[in-house]
Protein backbone atom coordinates (compact mmCIF):
# COMPACT_ATOMS: atom_id res chain seq x y z
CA UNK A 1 109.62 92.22 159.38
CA UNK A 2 106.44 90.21 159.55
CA UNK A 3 106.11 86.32 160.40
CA UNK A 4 103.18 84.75 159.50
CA UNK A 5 102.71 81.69 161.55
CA UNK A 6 99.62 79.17 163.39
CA UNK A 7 99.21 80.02 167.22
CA UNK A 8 99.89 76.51 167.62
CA UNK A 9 103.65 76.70 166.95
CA UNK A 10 105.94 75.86 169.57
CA UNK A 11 109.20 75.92 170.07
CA UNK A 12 110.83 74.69 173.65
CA UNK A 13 107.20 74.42 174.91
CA UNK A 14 106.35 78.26 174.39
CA UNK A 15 104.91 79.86 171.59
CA UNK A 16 106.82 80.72 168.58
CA UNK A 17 104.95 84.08 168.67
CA UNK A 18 105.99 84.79 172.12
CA UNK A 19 109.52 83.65 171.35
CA UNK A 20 110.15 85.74 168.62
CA UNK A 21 108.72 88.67 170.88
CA UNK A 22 110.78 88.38 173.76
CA UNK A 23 114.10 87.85 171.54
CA UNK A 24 113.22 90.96 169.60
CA UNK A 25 112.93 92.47 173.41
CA UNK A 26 115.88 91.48 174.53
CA UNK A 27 117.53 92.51 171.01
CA UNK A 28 117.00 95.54 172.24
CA UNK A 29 114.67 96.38 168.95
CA UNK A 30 112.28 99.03 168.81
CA UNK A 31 109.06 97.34 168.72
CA UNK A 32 107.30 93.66 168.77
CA UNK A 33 104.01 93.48 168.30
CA UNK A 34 101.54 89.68 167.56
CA UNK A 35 98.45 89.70 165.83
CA UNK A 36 96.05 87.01 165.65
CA UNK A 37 93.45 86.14 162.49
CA UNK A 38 90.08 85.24 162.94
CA UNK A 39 90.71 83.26 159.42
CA UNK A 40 93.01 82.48 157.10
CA UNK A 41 95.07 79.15 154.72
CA UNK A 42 98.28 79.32 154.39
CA UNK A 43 100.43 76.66 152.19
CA UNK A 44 97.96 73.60 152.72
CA UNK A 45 95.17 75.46 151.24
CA UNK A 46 92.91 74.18 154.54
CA UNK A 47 90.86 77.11 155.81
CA UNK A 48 91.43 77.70 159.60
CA UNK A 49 88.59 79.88 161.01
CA UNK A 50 87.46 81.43 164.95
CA UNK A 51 83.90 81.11 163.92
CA UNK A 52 81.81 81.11 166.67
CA UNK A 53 80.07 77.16 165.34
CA UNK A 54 83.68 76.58 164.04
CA UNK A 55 86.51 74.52 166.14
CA UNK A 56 89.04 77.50 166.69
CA UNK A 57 92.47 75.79 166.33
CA UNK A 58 95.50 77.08 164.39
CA UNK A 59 93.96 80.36 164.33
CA UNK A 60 96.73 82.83 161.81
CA UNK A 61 99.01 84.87 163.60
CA UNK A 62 101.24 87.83 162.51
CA UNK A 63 103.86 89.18 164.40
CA UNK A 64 105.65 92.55 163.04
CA UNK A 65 109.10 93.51 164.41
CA UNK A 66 109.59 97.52 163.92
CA UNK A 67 113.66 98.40 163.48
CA UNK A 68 115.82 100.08 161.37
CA UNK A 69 116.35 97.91 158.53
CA UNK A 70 120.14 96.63 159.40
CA UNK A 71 118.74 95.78 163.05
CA UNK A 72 115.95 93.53 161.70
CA UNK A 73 118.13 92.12 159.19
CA UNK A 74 120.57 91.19 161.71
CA UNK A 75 118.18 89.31 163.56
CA UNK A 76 116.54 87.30 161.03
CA UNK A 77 118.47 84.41 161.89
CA UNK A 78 116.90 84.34 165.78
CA UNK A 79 112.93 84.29 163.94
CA UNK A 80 114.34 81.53 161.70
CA UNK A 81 115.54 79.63 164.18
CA UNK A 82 112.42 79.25 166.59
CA UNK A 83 110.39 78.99 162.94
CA UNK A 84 109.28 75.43 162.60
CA UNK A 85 106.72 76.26 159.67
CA UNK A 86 105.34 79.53 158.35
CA UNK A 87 106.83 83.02 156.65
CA UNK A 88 108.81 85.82 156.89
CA UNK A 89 108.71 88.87 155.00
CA UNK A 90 110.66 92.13 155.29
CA UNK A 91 108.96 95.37 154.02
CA UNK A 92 109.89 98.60 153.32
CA UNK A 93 108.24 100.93 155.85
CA UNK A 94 108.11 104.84 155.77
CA UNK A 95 107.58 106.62 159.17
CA UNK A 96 104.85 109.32 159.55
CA UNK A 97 104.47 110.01 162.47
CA UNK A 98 106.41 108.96 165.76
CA UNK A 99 104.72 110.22 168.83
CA UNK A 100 107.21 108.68 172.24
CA UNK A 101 105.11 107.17 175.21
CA UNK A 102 105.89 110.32 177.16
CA UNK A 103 104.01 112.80 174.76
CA UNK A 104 100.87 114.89 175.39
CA UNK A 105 97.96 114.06 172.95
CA UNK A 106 98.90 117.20 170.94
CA UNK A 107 102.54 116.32 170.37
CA UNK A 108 103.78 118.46 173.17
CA UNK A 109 106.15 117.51 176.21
C-alpha cells in the first residue's frame, strides 16, 4: 500500500505520515516506511517544490506499508481514517529477495 499525501497533514496534532506509521507498527505489519519529494502537484495542479530559492511547504510524501495482501487490506480503514486529503493505492508486489536484520552480508547466519 502506498499513501500519497503533503507533510503538512495532520491529524490529532501529529503527522498523518507518522500516524499511519505507528498504526501499521502497532498492527503488527511487516514494514512502514515515509518518503518525502523534493517536488511534486497532486489534484490542484499547484507545483510544490524544496528548491533551495523556493518556499519549501507541503513538500510530497509517500509512505509504503509492506504486508501480505489480506493484512494491508485489513487495515485500510485505519490509513483512511487519519487521511484528511491525498491517495491510496495498493500494488501488487513480488518478493526477490528477503534478507532478515540478523543476516551476514552474504546471506549466511
Amino acid at each position: 500500500m502506498t499513501v500519497y499525501l503533503s507533510d503538512s497533514e495532520q491529524f490529532a496534532h501529529r503527522p498523518v505520515y507518522a500516524e499511519i506509521v505507528h498504526r501499521a507498527h502497532r498492527a503488527g505489519l511487516a514494514g512502514a516506511s515515509v518518503f518525502r519529494g523534493v517536488e511534486g502537484f497532486g489534484s490542484n495542479s499547484r507545483i510544490h517544490t524544496a528548491r533551495l530559492l523556493d518556499l519549501a511547504e507541503d513538500l510530497p510524501v509517500a509512505v509504503v506499508v509492506i504486508d501480505e495482501e489480506s493484512r494491508v487490506r485489513a487495515f485500510l480503514p485505519e490509513a483512511r481514517e487519519v487521511l484528511g486529503q491525498g491517495l491510496i493505492t495498493l500494488d501488487p508486489v513480488e518478493v526477490v529477495a528477503h534478507v532478515p536484520h540478523s543476516a551476514t552480508p552474504d546471506g549466511t547466519r
